[in-house]
C-alpha atoms as a PDB file:
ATOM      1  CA  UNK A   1     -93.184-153.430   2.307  1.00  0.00           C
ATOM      2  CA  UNK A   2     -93.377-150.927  -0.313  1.00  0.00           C
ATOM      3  CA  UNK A   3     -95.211-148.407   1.790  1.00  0.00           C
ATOM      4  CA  UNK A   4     -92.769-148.832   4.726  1.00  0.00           C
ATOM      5  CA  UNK A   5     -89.700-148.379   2.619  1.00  0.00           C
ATOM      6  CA  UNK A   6     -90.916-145.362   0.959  1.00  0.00           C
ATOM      7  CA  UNK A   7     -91.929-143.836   4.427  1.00  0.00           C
ATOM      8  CA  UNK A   8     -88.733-144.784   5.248  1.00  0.00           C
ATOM      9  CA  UNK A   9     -86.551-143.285   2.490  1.00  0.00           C
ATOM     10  CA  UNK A  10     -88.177-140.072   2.886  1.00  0.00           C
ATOM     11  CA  UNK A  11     -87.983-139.634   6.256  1.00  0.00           C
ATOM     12  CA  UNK A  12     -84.349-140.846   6.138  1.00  0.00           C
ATOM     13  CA  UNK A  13     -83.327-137.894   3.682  1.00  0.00           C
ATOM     14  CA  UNK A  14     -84.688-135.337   6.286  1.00  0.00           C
ATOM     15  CA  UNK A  15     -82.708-136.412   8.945  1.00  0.00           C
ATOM     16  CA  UNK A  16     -78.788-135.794   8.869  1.00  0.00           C
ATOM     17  CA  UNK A  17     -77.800-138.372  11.197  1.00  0.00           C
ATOM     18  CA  UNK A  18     -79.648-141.131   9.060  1.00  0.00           C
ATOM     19  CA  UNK A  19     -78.544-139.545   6.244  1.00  0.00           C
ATOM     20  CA  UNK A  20     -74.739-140.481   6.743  1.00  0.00           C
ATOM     21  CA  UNK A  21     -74.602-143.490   8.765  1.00  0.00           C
ATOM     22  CA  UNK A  22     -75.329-146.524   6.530  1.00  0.00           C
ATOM     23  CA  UNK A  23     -75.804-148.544  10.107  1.00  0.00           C
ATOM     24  CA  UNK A  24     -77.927-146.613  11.672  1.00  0.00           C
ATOM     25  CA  UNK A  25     -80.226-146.832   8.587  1.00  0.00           C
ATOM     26  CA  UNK A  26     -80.543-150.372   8.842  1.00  0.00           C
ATOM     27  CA  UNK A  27     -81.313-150.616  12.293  1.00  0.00           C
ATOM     28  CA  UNK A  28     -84.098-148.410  11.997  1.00  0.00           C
ATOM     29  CA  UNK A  29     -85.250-150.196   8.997  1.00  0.00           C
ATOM     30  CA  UNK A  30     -85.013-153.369  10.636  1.00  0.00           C
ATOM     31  CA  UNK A  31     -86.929-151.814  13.641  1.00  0.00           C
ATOM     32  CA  UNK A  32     -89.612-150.777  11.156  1.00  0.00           C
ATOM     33  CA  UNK A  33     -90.138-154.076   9.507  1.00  0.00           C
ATOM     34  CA  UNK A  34     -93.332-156.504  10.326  1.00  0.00           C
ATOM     35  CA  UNK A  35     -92.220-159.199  12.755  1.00  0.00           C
ATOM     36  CA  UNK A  36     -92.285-161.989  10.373  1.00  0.00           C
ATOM     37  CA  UNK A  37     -89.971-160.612   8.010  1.00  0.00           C
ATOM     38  CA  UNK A  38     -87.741-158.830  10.865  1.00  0.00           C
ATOM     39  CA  UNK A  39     -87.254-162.752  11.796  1.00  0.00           C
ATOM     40  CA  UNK A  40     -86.123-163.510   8.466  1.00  0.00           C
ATOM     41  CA  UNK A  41     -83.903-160.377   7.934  1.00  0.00           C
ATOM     42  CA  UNK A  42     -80.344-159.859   9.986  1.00  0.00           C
ATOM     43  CA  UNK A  43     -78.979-156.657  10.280  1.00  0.00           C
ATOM     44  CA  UNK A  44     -75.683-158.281  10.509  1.00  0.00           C
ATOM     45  CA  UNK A  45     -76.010-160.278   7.628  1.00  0.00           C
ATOM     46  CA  UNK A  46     -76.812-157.174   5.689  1.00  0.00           C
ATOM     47  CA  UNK A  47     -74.148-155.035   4.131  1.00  0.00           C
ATOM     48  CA  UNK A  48     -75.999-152.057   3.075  1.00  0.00           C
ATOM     49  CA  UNK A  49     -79.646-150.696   4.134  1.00  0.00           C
ATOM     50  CA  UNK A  50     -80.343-151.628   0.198  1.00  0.00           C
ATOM     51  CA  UNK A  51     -79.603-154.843   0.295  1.00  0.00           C
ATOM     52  CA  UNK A  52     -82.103-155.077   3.968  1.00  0.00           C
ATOM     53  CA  UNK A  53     -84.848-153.759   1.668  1.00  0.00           C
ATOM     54  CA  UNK A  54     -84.506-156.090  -0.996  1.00  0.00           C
ATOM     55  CA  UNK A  55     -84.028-159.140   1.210  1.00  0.00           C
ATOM     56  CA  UNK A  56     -87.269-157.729   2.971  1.00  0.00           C
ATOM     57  CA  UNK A  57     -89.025-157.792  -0.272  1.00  0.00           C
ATOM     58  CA  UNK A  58     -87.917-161.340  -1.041  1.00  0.00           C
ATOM     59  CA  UNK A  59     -89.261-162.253   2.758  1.00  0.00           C
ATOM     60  CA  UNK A  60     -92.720-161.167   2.012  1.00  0.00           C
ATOM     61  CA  UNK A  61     -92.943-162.366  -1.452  1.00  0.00           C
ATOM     62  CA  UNK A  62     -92.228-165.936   0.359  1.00  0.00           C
ATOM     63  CA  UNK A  63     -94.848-165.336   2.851  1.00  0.00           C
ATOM     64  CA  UNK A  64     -97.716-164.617   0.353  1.00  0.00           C
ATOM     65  CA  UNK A  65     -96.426-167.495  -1.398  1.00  0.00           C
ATOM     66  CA  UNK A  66     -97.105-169.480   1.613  1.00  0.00           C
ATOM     67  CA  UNK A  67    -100.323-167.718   2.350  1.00  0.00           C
ATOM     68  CA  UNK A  68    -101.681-169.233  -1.297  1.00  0.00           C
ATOM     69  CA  UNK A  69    -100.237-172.572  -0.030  1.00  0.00           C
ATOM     70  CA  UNK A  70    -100.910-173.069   3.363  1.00  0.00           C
ATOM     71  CA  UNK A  71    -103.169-170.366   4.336  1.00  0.00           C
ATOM     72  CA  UNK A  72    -104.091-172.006   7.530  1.00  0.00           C
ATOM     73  CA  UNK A  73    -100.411-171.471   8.958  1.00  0.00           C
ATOM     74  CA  UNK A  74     -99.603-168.219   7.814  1.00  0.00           C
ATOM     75  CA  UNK A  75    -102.967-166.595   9.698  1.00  0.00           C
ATOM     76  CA  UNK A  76    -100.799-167.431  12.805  1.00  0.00           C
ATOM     77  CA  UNK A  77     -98.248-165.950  11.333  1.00  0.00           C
ATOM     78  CA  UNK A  78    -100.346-162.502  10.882  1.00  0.00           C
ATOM     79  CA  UNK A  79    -101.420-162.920  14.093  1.00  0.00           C
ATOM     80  CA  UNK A  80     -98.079-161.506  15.384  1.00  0.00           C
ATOM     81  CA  UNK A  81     -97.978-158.621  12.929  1.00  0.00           C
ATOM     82  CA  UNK A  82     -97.168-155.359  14.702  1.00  0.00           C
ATOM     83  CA  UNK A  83     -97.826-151.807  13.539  1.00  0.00           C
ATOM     84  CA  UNK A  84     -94.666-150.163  11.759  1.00  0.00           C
ATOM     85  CA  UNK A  85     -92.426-147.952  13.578  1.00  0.00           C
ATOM     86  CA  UNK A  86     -92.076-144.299  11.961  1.00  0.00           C
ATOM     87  CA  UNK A  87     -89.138-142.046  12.473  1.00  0.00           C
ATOM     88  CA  UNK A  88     -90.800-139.572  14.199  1.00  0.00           C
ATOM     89  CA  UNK A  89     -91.864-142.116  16.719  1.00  0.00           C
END
């Protein structure tokens, strides 16, 4: 998650539209994210691209919690993991 929202923060400040339009930042964030945590994250029920980060944090904390848990269920889980969207995709 870190890596993603870095990439994503920098690439963000180099493009004007992204720049100034708080909902266009968070659906390209949430188009960025890993499918388990896009699951778990709502663009609508996010107010501000910050608050989609931090909730995405929170998401994958819980999964690696579960991994240590039940690590049986969360390899299907990983199973569905997709490579992260860029901006310059």
């Amino acid at each position: 998650m870190a890596e993603i929202t870095a990439k994503f923060q920098e690439r963000a400040l180099l493009v004007l539209q992204y720049a100034a339009d708080e909902e266009m930042k968070k659906v390209r964030y949430h188009d960025m994210l890993r499918d388990d945590i896009r699951e778990f994250v709502s663009i609508s029920g996010c107010k501000t691209p910050n608050d989609m980060i931090s909730r995405s944090c929170k998401r994958e904390i819980d999964l690696e919690h579960l991994g240590k848990r039940w690590p049986d269920q969360v390899r299907v889980v990983e199973g569905s993991r997709k490579k992260p969207k860029t901006l310059d995709q």
